[in-house]
C-alpha atoms as a PDB file:
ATOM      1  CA  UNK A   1     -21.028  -8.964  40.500  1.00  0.00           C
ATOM      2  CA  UNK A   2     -17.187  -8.180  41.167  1.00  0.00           C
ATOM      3  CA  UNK A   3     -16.484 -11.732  39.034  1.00  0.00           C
ATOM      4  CA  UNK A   4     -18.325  -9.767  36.238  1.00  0.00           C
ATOM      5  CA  UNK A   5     -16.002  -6.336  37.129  1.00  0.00           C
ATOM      6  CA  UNK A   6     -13.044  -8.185  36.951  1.00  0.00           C
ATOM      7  CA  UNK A   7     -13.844 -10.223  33.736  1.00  0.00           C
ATOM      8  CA  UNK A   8     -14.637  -6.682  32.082  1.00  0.00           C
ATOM      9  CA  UNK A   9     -11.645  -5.213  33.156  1.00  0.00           C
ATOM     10  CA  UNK A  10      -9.114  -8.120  31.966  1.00  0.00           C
ATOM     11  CA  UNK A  11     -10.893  -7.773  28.843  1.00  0.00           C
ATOM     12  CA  UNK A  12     -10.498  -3.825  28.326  1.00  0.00           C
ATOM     13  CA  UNK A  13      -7.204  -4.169  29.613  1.00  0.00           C
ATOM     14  CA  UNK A  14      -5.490  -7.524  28.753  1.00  0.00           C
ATOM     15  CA  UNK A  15      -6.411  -7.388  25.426  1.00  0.00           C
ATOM     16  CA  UNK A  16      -5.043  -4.236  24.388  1.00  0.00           C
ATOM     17  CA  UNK A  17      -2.011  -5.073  26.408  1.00  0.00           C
ATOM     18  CA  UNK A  18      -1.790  -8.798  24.434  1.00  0.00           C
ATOM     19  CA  UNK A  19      -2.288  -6.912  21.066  1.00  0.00           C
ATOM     20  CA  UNK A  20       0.537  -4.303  21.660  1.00  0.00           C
ATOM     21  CA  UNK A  21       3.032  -7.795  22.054  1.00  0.00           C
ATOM     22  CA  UNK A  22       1.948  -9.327  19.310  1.00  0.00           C
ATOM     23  CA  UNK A  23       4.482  -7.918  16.077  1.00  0.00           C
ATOM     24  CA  UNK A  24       3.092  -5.664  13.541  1.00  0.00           C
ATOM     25  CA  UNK A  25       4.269  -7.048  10.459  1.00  0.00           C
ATOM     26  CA  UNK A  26       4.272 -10.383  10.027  1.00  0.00           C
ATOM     27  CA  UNK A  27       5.865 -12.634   6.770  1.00  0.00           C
ATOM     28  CA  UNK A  28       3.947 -12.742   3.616  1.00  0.00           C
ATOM     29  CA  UNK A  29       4.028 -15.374   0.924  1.00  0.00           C
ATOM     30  CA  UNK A  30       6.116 -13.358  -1.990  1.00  0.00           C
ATOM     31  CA  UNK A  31       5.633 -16.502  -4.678  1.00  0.00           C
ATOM     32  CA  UNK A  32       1.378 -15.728  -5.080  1.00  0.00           C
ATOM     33  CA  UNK A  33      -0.602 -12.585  -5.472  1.00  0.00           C
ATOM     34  CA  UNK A  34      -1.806 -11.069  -2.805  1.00  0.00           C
ATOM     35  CA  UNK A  35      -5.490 -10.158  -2.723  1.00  0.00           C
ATOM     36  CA  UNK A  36      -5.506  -6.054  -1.339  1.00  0.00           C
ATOM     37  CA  UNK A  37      -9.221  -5.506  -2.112  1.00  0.00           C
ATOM     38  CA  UNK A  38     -11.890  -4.466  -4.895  1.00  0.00           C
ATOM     39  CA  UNK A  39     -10.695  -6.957  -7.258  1.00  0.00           C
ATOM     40  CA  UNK A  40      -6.787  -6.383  -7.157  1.00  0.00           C
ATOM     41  CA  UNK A  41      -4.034  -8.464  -5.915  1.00  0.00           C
ATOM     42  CA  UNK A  42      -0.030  -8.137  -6.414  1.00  0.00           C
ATOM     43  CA  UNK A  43       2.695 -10.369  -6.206  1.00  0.00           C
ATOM     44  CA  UNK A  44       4.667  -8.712  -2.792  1.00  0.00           C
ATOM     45  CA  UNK A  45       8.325  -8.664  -3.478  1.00  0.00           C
ATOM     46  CA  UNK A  46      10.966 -11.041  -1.807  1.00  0.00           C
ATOM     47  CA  UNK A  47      11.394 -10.334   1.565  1.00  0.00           C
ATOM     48  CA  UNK A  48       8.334  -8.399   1.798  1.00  0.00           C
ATOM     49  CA  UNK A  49       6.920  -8.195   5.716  1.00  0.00           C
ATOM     50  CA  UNK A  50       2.618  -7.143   5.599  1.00  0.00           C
ATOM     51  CA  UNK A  51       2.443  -4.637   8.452  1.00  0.00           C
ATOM     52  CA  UNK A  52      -1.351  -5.863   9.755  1.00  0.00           C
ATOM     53  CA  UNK A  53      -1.877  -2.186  11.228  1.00  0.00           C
ATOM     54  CA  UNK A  54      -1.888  -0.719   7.919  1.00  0.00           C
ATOM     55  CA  UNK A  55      -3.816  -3.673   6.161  1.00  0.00           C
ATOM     56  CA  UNK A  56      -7.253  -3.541   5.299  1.00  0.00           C
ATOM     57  CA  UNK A  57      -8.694  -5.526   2.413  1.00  0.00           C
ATOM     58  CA  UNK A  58     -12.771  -4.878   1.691  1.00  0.00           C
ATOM     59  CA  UNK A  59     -15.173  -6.381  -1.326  1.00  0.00           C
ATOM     60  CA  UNK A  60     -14.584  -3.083  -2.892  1.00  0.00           C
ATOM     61  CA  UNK A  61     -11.484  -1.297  -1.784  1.00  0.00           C
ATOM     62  CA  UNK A  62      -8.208  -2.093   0.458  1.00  0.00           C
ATOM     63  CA  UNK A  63      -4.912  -1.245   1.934  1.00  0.00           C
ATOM     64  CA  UNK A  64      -1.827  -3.244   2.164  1.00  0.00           C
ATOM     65  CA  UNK A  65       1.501  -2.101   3.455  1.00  0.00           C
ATOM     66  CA  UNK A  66       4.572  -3.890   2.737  1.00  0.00           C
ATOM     67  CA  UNK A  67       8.021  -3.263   4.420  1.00  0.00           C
ATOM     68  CA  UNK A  68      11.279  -3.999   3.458  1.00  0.00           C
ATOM     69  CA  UNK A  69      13.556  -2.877   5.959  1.00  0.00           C
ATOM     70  CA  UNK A  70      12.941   0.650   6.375  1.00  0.00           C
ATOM     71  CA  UNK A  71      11.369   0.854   3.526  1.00  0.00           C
ATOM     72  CA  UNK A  72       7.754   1.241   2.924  1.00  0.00           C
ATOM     73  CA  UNK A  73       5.700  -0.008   0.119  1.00  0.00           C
ATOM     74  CA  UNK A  74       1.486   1.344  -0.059  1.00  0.00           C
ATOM     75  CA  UNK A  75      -0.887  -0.179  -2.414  1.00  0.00           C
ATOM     76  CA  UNK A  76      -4.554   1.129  -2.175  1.00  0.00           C
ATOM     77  CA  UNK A  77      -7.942   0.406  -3.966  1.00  0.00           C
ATOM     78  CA  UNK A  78     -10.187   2.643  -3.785  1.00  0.00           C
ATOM     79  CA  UNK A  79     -13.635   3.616  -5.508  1.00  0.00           C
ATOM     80  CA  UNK A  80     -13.103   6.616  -7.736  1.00  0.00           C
ATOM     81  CA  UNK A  81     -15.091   8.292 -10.741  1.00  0.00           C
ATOM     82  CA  UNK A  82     -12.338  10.083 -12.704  1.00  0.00           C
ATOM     83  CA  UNK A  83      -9.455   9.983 -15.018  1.00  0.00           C
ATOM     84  CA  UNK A  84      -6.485   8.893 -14.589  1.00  0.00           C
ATOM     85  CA  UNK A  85      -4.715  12.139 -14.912  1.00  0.00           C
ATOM     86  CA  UNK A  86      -7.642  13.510 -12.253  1.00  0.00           C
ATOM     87  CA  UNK A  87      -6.420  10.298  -9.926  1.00  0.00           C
ATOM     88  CA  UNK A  88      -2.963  11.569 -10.459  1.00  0.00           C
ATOM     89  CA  UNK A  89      -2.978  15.160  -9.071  1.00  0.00           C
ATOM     90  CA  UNK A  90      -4.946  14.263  -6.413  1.00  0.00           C
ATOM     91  CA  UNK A  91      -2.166  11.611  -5.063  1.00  0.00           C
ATOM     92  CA  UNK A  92       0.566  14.811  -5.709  1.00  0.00           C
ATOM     93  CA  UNK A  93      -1.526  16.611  -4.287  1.00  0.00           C
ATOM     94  CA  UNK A  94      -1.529  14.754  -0.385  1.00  0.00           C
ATOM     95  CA  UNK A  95       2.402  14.050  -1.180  1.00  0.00           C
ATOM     96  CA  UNK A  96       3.589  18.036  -1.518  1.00  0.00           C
ATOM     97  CA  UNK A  97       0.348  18.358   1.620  1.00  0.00           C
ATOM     98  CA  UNK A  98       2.921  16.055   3.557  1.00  0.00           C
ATOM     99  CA  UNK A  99       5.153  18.289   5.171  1.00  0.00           C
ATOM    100  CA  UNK A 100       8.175  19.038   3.309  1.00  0.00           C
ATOM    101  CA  UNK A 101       7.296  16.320   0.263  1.00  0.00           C
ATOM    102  CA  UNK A 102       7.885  17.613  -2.968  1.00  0.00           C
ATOM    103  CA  UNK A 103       6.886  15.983  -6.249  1.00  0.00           C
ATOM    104  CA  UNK A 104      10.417  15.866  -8.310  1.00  0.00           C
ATOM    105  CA  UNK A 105      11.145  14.768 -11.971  1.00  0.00           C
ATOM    106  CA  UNK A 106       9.054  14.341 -15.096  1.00  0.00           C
ATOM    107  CA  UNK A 107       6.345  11.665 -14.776  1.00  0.00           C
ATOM    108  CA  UNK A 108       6.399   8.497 -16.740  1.00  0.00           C
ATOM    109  CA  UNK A 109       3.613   6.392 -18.100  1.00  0.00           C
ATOM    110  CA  UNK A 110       4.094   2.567 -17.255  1.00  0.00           C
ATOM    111  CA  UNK A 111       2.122  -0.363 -17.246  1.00  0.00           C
ATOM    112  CA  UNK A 112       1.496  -3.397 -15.402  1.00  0.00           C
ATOM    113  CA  UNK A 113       1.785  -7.457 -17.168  1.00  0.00           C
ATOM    114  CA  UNK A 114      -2.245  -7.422 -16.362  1.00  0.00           C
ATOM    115  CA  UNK A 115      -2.969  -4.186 -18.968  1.00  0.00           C
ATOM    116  CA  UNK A 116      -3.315  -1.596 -16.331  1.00  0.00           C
ATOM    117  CA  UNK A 117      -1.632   1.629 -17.821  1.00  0.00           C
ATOM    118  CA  UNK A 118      -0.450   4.030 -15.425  1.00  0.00           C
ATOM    119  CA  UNK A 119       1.710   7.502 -14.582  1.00  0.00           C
ATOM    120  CA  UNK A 120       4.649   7.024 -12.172  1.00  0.00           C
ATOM    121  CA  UNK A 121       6.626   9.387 -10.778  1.00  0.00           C
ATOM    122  CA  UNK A 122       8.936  10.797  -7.715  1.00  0.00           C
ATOM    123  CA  UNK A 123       8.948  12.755  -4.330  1.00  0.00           C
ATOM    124  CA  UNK A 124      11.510  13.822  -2.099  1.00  0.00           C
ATOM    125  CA  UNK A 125      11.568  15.304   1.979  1.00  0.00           C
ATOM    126  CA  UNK A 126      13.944  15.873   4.463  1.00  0.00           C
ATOM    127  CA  UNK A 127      16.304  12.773   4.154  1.00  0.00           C
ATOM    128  CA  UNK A 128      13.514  10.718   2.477  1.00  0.00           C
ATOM    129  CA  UNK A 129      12.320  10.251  -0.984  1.00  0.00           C
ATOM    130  CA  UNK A 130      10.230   7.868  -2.815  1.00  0.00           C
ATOM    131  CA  UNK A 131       8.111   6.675  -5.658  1.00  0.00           C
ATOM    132  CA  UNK A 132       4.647   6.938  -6.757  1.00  0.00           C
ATOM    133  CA  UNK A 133       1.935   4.788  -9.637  1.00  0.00           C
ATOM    134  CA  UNK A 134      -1.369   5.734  -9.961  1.00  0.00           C
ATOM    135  CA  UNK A 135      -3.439   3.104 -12.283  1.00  0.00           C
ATOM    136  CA  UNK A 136      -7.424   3.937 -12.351  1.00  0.00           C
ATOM    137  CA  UNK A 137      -9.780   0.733 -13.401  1.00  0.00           C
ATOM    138  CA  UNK A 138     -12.861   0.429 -13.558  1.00  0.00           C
ATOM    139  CA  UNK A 139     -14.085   2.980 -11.295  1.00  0.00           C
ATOM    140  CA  UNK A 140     -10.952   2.297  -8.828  1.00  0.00           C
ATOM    141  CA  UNK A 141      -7.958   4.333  -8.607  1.00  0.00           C
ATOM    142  CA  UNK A 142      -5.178   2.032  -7.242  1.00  0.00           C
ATOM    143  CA  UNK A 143      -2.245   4.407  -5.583  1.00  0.00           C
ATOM    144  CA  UNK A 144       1.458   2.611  -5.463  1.00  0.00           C
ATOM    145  CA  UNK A 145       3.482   5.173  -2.441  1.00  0.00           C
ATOM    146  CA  UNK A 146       6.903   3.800  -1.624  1.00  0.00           C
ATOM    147  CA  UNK A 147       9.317   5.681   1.000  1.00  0.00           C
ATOM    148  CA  UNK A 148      12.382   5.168   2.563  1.00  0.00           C
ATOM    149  CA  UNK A 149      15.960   6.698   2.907  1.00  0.00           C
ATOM    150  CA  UNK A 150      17.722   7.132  -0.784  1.00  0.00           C
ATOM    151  CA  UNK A 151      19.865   4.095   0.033  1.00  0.00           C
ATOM    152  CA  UNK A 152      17.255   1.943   1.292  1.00  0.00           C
ATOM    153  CA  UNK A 153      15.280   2.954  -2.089  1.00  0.00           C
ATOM    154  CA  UNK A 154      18.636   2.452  -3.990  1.00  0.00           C
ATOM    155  CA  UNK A 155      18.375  -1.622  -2.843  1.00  0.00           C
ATOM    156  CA  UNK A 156      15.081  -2.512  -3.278  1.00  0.00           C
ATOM    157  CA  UNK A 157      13.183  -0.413  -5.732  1.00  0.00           C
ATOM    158  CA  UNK A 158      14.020  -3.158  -8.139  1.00  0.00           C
ATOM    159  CA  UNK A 159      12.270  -5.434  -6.286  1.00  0.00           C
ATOM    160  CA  UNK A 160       9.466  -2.957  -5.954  1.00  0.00           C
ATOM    161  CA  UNK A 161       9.088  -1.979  -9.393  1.00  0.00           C
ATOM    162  CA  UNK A 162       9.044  -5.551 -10.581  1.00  0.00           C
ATOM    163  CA  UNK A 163       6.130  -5.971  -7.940  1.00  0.00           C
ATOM    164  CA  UNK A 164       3.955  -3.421  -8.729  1.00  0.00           C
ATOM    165  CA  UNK A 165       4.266  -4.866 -12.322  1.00  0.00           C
ATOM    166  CA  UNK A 166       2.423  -7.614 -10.967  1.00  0.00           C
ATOM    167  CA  UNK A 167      -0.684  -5.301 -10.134  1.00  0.00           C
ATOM    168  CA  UNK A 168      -4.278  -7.322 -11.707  1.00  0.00           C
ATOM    169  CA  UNK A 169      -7.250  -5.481 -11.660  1.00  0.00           C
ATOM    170  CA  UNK A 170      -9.885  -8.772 -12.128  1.00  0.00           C
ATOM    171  CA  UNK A 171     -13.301  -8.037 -10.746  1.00  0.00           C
ATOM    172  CA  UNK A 172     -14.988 -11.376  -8.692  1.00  0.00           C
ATOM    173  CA  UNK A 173     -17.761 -12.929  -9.876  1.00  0.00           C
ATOM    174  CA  UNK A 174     -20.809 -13.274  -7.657  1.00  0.00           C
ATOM    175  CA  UNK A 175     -21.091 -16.536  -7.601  1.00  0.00           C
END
């Protein structure tokens, strides 16, 4: 009976504690797209770090979270039933609900190699700012967030932007 305590309590605690050494992020091949979920993958920029925390690919929707130094770089899939310009004010609309986030500038249409057509625009905070895509297909919204400090964005929003042109909606086949 205590061999069975102390089993159960190096489990609850030793694993936690062996999880909390292990890094975060860890390197990502930046020369393939990357499957995030629901049917859409993206080619991660150079240099590009996945942060597993923030990572969560499903048959239908999905989560990755790239860093680049300080810099982070959100793609999400999710199911929707809207428009595009619907799918748009709701992503402003949890940016200006992040405290002091402000959407700033006009918005921009832009589109992808793989035919998505989206709106892109920008936010700024307290010593932050950042970038934002919305693309809906077929019943998926897919949200592009990037942050970072306005010099960190300076450097690699290039490198971002030429990314997120890489977005592919392609739904899988049952096979």
């Amino acid at each position: 009976m205590i061999a069975l305590v102390v089993a159960l309590g190096g489990l609850a605690f030793g694993l936690p504690a062996l999880n909390h050494m292990l890094p975060s992020d860890r390197a990502v091949p930046t020369d393939r797209p990357y499957r995030i979920g629901g049917g859409v993958t993206v080619v991660p920029p150079p240099g590009a770090r996945i942060d597993v925390t923030e990572t969560r690919p499903t048959a239908t929707s999905g989560t990755v979270l790239f860093r680049l130094g300080p810099v982070r770089y959100l793609v999400s899939v999710q199911p929707f039933d809207g428009t595009l310009q619907s799918a748009v004010l709701r992503l402003r609309q949890r940016i200006t609900g992040t405290s002091g986030y402000q959407v700033t500038g006009t918005e921009l249409t832009v589109a992808t190699a793989g035919g998505l057509a989206g709106i892109q625009g920008g936010y700024s905070g307290p010593g932050r700012g950042g970038r934002y895509a919305v693309f809906v297909a077929d019943g998926r919204t897919i949200e592009v967030t990037v942050s970072g400090a306005d010099l960190d964005l300076g450097r690699t929003l290039p490198a971002i932007d030429a990314s997120t042109r890489t977005l592919r909606y392609a739904p899988e086949r049952a096979g």
